[in-house]
Protein backbone atom coordinates (compact mmCIF):
# COMPACT_ATOMS: atom_id res chain seq x y z
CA UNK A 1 0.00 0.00 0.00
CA UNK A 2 1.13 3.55 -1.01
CA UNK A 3 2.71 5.96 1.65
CA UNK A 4 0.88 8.69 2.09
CA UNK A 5 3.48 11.00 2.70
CA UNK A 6 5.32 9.94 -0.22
CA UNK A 7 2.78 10.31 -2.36
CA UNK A 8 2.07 13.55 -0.84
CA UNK A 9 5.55 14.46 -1.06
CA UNK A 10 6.09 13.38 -5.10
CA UNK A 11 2.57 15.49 -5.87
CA UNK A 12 3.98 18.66 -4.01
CA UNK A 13 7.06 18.60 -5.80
CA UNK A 14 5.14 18.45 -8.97
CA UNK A 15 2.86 20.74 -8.18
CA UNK A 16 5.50 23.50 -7.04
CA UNK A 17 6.99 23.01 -10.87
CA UNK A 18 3.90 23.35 -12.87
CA UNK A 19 2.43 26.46 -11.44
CA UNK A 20 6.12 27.86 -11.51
CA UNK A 21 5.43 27.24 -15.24
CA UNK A 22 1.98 28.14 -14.99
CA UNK A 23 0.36 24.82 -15.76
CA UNK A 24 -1.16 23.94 -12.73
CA UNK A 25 -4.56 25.67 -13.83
CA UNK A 26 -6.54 28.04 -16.11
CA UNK A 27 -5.62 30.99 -13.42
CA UNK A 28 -2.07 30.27 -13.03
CA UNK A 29 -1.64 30.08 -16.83
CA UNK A 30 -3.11 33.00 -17.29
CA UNK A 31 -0.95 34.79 -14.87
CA UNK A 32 1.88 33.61 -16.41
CA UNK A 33 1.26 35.00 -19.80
CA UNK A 34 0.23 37.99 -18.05
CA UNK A 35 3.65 37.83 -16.82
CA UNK A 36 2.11 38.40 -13.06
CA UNK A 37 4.05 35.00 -11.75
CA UNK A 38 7.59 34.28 -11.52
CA UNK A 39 9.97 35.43 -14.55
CA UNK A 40 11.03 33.24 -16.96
CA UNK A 41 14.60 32.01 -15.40
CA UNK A 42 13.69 32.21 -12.17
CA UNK A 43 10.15 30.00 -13.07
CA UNK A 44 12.82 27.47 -14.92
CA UNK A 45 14.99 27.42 -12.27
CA UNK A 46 12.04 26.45 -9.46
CA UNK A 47 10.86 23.54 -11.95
CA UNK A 48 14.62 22.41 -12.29
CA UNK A 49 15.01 22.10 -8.70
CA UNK A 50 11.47 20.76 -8.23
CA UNK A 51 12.97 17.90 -11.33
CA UNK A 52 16.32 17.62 -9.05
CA UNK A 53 14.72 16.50 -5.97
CA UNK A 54 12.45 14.09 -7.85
CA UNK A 55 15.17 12.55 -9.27
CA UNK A 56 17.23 12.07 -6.51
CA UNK A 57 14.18 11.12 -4.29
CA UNK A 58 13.71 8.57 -7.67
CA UNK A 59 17.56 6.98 -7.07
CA UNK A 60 17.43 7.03 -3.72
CA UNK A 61 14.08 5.11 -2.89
CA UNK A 62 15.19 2.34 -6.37
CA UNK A 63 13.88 -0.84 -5.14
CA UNK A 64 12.01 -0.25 -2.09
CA UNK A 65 8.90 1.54 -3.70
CA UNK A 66 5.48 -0.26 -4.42
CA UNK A 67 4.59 0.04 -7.74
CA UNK A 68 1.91 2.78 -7.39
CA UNK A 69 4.75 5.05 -5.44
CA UNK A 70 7.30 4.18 -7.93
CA UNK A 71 4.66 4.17 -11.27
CA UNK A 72 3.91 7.71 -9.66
CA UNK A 73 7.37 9.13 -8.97
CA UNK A 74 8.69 8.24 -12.67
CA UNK A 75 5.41 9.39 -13.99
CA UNK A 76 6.07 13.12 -12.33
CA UNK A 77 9.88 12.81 -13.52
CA UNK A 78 8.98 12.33 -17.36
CA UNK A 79 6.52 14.87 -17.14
CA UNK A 80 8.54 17.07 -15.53
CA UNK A 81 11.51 16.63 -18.11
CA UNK A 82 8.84 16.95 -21.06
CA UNK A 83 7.35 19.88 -19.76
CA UNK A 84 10.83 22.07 -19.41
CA UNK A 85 12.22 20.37 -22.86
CA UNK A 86 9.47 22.18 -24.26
CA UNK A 87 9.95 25.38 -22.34
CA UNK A 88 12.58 27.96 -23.59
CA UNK A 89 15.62 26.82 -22.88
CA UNK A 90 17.98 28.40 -20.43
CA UNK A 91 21.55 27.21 -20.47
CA UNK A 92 20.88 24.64 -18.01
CA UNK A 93 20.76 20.40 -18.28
CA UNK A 94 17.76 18.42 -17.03
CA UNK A 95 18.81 15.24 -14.83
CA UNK A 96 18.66 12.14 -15.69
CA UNK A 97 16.65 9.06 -13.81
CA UNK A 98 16.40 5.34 -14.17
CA UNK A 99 12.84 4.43 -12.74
């Protein structure tokens, strides 16, 4: 059975990312566009370390996750890394993880 917490935990982190990017909902995306949220590099860099501690909570926890935790933790990783591939780019890489 799923952790609470750690699925808490994964969702927060996710969370945090998208409305720095302004994709948690209609309002925040508006807002961005609006530019009323976070500027662009300093919205990118949030997300980035949003991705950073997902992956590292990813390679630390390899192997003792259930498969909803895990399933959800790489789900919120991918997304994460698809969602700032398509952003501009600053001059910054996007980390890597194997779940």
């Amino acid at each position: 059975m799923s952790h609470p917490e750690f699925v808490g935990l994964v969702n927060m982190l996710q969370a945090t990312a998208e409305a720095a990017l302004g994709d948690l909902n209609a309002a925040s995306a508006r807002a961005a566009r609006d530019g009323l949220l976070l500027d662009q590099s300093r919205a990118r860099q949030t997300a980035e370390s949003s991705l950073k501690l997902l992956t590292m909570l990813a390679e630390k926890t390899r192997g003792n996750l259930d498969f909803t935790e895990a399933d959800l933790l790489s789900g919120a990783v991918t997304s994460l890394r698809e969602r700032l591939a398509a952003t501009p780019a600053s001059n910054t890489e996007l980390p890597m993880a194997d779940n």
